[in-house]
N, C-alpha and C. Protein backbone atom coordinates (compact mmCIF):
# COMPACT_ATOMS: atom_id res chain seq x y z
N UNK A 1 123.77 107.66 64.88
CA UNK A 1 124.82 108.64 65.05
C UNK A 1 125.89 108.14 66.03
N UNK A 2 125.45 107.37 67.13
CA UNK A 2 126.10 106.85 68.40
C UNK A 2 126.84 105.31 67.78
N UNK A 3 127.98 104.69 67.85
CA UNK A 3 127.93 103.57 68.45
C UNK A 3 127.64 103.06 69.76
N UNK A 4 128.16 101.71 69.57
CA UNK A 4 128.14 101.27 70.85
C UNK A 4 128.55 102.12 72.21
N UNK A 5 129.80 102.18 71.89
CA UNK A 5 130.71 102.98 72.80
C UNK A 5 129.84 104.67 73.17
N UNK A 6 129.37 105.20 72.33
CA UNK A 6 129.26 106.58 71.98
C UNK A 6 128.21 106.56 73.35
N UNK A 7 126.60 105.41 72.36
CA UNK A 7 125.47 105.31 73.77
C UNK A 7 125.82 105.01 74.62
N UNK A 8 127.12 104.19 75.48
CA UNK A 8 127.16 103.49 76.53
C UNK A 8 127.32 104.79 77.42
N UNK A 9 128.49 105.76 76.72
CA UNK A 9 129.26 106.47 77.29
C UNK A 9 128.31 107.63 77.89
N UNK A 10 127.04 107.86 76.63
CA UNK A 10 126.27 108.97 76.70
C UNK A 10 125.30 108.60 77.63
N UNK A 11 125.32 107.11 78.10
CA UNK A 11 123.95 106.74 78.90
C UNK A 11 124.68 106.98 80.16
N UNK A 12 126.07 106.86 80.74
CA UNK A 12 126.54 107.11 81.78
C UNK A 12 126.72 108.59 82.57
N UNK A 13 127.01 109.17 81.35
CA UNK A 13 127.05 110.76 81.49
C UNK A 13 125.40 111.33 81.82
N UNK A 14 124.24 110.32 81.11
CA UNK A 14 123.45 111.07 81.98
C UNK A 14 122.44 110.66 82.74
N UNK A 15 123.20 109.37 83.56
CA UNK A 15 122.78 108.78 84.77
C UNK A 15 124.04 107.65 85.27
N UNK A 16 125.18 108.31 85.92
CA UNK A 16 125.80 107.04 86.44
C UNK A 16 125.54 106.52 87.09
N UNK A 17 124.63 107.06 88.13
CA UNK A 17 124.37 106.20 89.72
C UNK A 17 123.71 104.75 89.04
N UNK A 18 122.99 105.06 87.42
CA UNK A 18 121.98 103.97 87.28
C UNK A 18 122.75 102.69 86.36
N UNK A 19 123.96 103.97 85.68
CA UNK A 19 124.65 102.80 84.44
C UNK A 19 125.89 102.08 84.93
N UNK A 20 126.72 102.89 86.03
CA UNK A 20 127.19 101.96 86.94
C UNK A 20 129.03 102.23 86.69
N UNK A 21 129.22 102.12 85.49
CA UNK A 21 130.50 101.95 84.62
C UNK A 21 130.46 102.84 83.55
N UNK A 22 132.08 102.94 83.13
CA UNK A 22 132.24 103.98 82.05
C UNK A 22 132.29 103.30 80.64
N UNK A 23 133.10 101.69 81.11
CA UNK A 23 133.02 101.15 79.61
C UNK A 23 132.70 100.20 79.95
N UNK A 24 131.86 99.23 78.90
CA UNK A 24 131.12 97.84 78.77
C UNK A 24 132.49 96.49 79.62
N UNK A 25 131.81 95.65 79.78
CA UNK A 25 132.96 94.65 80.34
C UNK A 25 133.19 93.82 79.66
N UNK A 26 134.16 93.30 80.79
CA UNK A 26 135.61 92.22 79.13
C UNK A 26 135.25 91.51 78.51
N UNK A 27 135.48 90.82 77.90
CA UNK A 27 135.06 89.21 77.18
C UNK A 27 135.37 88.50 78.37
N UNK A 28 136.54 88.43 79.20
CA UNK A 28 136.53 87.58 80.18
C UNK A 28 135.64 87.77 81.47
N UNK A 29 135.01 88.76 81.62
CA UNK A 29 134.31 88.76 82.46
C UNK A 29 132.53 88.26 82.12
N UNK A 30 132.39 88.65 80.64
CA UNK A 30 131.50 88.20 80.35
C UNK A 30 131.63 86.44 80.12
N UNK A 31 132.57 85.83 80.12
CA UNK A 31 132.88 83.94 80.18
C UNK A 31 132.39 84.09 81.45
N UNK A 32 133.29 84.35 82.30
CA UNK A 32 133.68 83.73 83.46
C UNK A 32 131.47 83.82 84.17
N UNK A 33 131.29 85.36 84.26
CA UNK A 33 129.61 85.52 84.64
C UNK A 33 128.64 84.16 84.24
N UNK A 34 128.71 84.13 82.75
CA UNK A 34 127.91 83.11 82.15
C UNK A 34 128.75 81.77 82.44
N UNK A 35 129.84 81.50 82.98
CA UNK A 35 129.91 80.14 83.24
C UNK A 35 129.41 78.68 83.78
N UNK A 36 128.44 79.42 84.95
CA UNK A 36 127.63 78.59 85.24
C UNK A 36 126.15 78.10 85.03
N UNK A 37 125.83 78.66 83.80
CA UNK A 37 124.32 78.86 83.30
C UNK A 37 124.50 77.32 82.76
N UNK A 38 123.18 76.41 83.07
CA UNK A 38 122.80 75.58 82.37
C UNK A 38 121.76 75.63 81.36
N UNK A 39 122.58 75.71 79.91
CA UNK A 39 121.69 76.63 78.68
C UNK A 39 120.77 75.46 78.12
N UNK A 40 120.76 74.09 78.87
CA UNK A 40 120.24 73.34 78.32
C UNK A 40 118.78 72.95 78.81
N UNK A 41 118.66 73.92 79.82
CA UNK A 41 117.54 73.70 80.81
C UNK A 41 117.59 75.49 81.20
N UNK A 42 117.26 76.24 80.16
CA UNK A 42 117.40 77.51 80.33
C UNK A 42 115.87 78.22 78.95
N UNK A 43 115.01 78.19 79.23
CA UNK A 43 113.90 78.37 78.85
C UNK A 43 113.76 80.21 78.95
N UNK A 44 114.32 81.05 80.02
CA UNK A 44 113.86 82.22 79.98
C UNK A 44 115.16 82.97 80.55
N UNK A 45 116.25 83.74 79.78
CA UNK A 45 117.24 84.18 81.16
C UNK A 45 117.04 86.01 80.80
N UNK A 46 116.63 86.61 81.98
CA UNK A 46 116.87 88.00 82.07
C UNK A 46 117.90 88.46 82.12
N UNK A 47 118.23 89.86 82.10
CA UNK A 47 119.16 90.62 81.90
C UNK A 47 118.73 91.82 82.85
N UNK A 48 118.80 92.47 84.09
CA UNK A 48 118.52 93.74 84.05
C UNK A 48 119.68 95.18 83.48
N UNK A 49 119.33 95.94 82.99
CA UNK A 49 120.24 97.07 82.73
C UNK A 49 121.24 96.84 81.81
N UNK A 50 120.88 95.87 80.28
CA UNK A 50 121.93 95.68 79.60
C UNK A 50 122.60 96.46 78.84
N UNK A 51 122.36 97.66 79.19
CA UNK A 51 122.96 98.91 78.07
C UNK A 51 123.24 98.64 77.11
N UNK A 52 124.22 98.89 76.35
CA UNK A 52 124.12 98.78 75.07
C UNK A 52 124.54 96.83 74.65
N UNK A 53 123.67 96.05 75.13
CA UNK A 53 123.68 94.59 75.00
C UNK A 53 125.41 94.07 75.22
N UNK A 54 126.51 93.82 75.91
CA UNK A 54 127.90 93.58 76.26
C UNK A 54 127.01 92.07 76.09
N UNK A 55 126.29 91.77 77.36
CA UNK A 55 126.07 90.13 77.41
C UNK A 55 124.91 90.10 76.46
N UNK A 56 124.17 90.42 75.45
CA UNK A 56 123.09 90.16 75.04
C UNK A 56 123.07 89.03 73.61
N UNK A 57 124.56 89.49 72.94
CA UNK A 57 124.58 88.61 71.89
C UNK A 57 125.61 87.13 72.65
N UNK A 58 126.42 87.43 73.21
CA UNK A 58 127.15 86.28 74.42
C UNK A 58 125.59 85.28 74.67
N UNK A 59 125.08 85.22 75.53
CA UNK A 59 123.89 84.61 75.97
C UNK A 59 122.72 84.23 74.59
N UNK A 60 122.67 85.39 73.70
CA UNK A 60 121.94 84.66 72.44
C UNK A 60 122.79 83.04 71.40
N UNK A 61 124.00 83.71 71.45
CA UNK A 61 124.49 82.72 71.39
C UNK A 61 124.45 81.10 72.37
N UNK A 62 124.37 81.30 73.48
CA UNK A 62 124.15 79.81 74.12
C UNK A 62 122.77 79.41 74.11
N UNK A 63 121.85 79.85 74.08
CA UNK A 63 120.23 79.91 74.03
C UNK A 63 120.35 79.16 72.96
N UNK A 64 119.42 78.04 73.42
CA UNK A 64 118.65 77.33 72.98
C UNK A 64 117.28 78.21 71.77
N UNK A 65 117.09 77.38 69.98
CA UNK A 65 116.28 78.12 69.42
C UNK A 65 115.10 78.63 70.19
N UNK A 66 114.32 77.43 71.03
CA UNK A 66 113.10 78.09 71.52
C UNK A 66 113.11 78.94 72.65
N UNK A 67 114.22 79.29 73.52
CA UNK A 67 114.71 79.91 74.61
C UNK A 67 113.78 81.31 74.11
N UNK A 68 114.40 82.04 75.49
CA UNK A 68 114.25 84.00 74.86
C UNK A 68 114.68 84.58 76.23
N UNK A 69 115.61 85.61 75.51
CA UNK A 69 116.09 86.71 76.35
C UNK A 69 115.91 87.80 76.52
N UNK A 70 115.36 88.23 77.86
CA UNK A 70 114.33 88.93 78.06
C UNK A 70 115.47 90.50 79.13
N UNK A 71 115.68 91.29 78.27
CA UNK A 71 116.11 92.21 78.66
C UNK A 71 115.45 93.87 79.67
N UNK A 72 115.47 94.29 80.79
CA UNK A 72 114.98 95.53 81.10
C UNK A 72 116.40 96.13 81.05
N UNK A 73 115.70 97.50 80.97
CA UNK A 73 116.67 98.84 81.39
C UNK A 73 115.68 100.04 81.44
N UNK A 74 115.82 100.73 82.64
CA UNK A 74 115.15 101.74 82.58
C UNK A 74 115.40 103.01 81.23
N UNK A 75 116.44 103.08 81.30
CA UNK A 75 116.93 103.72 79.97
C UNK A 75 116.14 103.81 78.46
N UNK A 76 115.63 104.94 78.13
CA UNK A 76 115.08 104.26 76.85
C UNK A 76 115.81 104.47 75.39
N UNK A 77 117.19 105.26 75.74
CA UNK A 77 118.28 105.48 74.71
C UNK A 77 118.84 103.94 74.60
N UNK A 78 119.28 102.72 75.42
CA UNK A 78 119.40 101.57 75.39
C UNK A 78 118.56 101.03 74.72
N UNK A 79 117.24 100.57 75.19
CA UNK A 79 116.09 100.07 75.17
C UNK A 79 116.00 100.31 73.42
N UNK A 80 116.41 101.31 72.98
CA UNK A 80 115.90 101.91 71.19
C UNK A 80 117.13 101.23 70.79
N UNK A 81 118.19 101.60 70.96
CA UNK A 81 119.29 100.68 70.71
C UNK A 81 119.35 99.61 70.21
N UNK A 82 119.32 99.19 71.34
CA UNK A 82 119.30 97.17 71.70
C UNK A 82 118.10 96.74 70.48
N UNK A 83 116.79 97.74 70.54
CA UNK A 83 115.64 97.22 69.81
C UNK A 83 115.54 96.95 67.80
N UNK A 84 117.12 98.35 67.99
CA UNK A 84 117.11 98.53 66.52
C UNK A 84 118.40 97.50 66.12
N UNK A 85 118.96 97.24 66.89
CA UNK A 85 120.13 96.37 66.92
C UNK A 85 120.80 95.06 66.94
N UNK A 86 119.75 94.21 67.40
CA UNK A 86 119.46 93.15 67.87
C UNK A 86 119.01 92.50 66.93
N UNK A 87 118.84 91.63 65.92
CA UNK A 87 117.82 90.94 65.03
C UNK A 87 117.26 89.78 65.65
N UNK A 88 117.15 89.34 66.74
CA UNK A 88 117.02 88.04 67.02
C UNK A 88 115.30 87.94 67.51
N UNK A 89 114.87 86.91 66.63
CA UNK A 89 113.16 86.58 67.45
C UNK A 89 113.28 86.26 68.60
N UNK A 90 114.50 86.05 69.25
CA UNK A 90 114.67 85.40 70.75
C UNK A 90 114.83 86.31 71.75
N UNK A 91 114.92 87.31 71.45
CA UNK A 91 115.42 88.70 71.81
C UNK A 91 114.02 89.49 72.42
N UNK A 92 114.13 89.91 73.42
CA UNK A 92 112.70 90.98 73.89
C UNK A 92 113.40 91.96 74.72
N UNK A 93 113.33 93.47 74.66
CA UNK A 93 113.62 94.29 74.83
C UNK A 93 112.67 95.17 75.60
N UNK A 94 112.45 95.92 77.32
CA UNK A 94 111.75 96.25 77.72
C UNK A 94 112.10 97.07 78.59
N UNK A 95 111.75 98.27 78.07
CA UNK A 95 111.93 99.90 79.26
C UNK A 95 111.02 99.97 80.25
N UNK A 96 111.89 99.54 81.28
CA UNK A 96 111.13 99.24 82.98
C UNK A 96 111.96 99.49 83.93
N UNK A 97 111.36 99.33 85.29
CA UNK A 97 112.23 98.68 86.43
C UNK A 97 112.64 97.20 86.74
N UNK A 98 113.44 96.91 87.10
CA UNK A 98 113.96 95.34 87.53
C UNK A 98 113.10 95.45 88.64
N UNK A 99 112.55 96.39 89.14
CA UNK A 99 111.82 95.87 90.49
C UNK A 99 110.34 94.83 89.98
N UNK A 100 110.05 95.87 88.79
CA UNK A 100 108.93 94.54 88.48
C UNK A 100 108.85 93.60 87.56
N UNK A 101 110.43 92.99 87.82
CA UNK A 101 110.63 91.74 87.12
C UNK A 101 109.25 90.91 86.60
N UNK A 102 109.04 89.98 88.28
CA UNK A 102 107.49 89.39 88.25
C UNK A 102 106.35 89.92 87.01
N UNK A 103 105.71 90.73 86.86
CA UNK A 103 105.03 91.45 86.16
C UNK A 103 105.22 91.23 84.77
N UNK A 104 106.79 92.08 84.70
CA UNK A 104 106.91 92.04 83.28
C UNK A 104 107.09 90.08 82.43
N UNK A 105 107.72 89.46 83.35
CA UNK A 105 107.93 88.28 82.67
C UNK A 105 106.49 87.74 82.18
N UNK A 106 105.56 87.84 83.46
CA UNK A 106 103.99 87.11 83.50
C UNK A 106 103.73 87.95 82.11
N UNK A 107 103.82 89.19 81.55
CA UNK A 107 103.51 89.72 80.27
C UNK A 107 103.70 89.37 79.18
N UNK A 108 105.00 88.35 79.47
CA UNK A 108 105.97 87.87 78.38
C UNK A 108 105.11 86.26 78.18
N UNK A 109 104.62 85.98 79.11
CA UNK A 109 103.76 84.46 78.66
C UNK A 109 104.35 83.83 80.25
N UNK A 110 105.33 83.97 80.68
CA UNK A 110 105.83 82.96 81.01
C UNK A 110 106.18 83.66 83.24
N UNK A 111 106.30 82.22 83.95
CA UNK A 111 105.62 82.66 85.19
C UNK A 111 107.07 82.15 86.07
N UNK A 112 108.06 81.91 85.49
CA UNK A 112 109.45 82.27 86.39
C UNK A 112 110.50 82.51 85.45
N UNK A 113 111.49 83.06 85.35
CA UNK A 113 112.81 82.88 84.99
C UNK A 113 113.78 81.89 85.39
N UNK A 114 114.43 81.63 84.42
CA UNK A 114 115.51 80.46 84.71
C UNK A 114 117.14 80.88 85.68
N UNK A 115 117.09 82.04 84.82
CA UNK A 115 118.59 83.00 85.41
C UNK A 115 118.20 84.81 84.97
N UNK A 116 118.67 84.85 85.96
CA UNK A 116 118.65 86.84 86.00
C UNK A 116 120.45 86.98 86.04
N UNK A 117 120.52 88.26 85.15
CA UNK A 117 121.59 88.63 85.23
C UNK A 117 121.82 89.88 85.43
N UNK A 118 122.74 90.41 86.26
CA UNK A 118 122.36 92.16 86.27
C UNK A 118 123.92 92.78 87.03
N UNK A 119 124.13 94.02 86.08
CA UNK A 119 125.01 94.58 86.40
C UNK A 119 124.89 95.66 87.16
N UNK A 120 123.73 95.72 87.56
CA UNK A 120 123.33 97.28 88.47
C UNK A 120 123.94 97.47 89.43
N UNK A 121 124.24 99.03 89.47
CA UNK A 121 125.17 99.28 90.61
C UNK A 121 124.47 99.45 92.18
N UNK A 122 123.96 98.22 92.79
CA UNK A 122 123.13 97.94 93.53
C UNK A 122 123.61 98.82 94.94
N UNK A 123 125.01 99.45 95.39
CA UNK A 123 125.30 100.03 95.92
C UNK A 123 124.72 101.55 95.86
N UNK A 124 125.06 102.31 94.73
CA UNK A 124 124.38 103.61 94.45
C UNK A 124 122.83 103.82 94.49
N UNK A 125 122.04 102.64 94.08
CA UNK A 125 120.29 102.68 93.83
C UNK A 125 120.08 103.86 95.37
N UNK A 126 118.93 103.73 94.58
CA UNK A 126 118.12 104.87 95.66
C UNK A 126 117.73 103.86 96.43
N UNK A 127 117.87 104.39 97.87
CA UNK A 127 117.12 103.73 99.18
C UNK A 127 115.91 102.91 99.03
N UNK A 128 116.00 101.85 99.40
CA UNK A 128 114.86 100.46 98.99
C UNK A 128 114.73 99.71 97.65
N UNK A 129 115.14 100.31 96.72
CA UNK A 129 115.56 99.95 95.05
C UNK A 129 116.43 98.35 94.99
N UNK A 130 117.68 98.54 95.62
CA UNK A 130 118.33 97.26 95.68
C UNK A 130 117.47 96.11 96.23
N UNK A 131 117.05 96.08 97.32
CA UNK A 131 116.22 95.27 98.33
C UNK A 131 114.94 94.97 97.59
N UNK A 132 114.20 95.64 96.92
CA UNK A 132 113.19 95.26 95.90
C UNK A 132 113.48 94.44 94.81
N UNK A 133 114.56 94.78 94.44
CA UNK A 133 115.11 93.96 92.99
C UNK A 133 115.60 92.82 93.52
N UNK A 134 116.14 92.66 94.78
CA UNK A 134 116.97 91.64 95.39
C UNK A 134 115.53 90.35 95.57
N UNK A 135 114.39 90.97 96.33
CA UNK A 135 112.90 89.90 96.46
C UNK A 135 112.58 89.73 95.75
N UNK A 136 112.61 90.81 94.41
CA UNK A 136 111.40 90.24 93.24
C UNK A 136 112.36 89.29 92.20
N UNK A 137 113.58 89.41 92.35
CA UNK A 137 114.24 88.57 91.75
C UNK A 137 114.31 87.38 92.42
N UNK A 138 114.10 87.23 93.55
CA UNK A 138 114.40 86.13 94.24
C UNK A 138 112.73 85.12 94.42
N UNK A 139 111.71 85.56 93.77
CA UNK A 139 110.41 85.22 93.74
C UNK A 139 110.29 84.90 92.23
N UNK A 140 110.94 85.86 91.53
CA UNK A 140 110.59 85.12 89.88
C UNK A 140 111.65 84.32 89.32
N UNK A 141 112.78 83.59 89.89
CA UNK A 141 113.29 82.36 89.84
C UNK A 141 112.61 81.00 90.01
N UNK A 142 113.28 80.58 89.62
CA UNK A 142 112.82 78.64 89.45
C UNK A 142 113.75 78.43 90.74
N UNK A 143 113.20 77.00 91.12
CA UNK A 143 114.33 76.39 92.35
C UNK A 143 115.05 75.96 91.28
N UNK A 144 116.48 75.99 91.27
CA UNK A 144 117.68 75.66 90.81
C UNK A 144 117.87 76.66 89.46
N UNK A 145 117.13 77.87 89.68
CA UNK A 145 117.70 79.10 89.18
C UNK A 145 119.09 79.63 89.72
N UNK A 146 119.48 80.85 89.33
CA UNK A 146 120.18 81.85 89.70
C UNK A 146 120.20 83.21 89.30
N UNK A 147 121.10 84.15 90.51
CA UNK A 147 120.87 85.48 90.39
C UNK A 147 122.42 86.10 89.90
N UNK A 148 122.49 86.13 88.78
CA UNK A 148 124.31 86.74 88.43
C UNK A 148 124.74 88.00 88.48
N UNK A 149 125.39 88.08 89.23
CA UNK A 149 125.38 90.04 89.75
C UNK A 149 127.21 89.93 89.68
N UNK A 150 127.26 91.07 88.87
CA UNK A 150 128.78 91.31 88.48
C UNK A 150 129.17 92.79 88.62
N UNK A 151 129.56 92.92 90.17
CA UNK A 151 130.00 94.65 90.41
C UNK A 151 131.61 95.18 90.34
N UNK A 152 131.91 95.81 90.97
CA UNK A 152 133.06 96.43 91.31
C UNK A 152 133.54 96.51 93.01
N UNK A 153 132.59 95.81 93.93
CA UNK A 153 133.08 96.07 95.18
C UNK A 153 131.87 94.34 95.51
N UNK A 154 132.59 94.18 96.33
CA UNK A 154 132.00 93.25 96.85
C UNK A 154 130.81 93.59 97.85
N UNK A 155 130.01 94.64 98.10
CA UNK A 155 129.11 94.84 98.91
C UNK A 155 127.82 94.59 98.52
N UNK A 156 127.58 94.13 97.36
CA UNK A 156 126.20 93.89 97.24
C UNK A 156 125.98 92.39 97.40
N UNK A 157 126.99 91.45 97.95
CA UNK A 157 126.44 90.21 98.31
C UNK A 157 125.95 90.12 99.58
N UNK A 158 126.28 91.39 100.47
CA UNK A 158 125.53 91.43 101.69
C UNK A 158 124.27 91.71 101.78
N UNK A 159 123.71 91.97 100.46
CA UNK A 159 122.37 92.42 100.22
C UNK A 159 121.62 91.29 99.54
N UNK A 160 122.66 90.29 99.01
CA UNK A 160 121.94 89.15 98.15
C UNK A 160 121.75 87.80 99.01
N UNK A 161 122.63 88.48 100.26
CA UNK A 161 122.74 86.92 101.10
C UNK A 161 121.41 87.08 102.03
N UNK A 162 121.05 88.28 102.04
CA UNK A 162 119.44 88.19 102.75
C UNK A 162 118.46 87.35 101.93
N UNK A 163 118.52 87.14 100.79
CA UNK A 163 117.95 86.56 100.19
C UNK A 163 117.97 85.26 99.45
N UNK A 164 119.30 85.28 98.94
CA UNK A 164 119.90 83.74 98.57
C UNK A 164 121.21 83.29 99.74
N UNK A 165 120.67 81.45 99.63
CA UNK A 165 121.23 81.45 100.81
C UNK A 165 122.84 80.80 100.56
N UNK A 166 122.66 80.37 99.03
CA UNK A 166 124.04 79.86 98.75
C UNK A 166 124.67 81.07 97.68
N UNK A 167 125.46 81.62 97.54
CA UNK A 167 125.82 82.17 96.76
C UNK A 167 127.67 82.02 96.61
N UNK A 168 127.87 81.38 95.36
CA UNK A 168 128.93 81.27 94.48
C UNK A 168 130.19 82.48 94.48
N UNK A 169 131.13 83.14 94.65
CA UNK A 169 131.83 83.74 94.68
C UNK A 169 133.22 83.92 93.30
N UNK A 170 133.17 84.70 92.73
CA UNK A 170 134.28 84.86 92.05
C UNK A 170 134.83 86.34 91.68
N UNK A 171 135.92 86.41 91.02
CA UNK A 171 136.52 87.41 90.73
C UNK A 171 137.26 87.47 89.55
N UNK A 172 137.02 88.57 88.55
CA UNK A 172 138.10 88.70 87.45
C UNK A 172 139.09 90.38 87.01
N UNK A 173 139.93 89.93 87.09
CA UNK A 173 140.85 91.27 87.25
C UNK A 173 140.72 91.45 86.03
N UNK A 174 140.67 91.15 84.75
CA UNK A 174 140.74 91.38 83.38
C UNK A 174 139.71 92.25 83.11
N UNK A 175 139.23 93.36 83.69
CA UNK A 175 138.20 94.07 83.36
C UNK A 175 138.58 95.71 83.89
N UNK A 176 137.93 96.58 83.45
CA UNK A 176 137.86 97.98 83.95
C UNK A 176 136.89 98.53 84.72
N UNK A 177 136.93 98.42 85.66
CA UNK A 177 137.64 98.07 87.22
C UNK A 177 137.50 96.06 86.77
N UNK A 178 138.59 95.94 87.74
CA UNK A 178 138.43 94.50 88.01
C UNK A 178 136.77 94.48 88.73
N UNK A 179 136.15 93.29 88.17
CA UNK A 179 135.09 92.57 88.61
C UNK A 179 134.93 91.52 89.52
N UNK A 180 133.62 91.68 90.67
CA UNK A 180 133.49 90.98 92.04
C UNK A 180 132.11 90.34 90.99
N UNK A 181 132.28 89.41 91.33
CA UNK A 181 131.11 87.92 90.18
C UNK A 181 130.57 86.99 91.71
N UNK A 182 129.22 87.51 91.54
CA UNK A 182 128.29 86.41 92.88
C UNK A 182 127.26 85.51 91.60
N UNK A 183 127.04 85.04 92.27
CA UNK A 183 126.06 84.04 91.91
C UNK A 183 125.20 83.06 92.83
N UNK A 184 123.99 83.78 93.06
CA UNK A 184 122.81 83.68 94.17
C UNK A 184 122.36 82.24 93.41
N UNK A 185 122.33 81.08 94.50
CA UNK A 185 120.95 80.32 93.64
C UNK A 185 120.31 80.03 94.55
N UNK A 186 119.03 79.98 93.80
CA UNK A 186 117.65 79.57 94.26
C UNK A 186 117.14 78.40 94.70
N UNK A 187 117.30 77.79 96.10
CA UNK A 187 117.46 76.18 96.11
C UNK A 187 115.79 75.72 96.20
């Protein structure tokens, strides 16, 4: 009944603190995010909170055949979505928390991620939420992983720099709101 637009809109209306944004982001913001992924040495890349998939077919596309992209969202109007939507065997779809990244990947076969990507509005989370997702992401990386976090204010790198110690900086105005682009890696 929903498109794209319809669920994104309907998943915001009934949780923004969690969906973050009103509409999906640009094509240029989705380049510029994935620019630094090395897809050639990219075996597992997460997604937290991909709503209605913006980066999910972007990233299926650079994936390698035997790769797999391993999506959460607490949401399970997404989660049905993405599941009915998606055709790809590379594709895994999972209604959770990003807090238990760790967990869910070890479920998936596999015992780090290569790259996490996440648009969560790490500012709004409920008290201790950010800071959980910030360690367990920073524990189920590879050394010479990364953590790609693409907000609207630059305050959640003060939360990522507790944890990663180099983190990448960028910005793209071509989006609604213009986008603040970090990129944590895992040395």
């Amino acid at each position: 009944m929903f498109g794209p637009a319809g669920i994104f809109f309907k998943g915001f209306v009934k949780n923004p603190v969690m969906v973050g944004a009103i509409v999906p982001s640009s094509r240029r913001t989705i380049e510029k995010v994935l620019s630094k992924v090395d897809w050639e040495h990219t075996d597992l890349f997460v997604e937290y909170g991909p709503g209605v998939g913006t980066f999910c077919q972007p990233v299926l596309d650079r994936l390698r055949r035997d790769a797999r992209l391993l999506v959460i969202d607490t949401n399970p109007d997404f989660i049905a979505y993405l599941s009915r939507t998606i055709g790809d065997s590379r594709f895994i779809a999972v209604n959770g928390s990003a807090a238990d990244v760790e967990a869910i990947v070890r479920e998936h076969g596999y015992d780090h991620a290569d790259y996490v990507l996440s648009g969560l509005p790490f500012s709004t989370l409920p008290e201790g939420v950010g800071p959980a997702i910030m360690a367990a992401t920073h524990r189920v990386l590879r050394p010479g992983g990364a953590f790609l976090v693409y907000q609207y204010t630059a305050r959640a790198r003060a939360l990522m720099s507790r944890y990663f110690h180099r983190i990448d900086k960028g910005f793209e105005p071509v989006n609604v709101p213009p986008c603040v682009i970090s990129w944590g890696w895992k040395d």
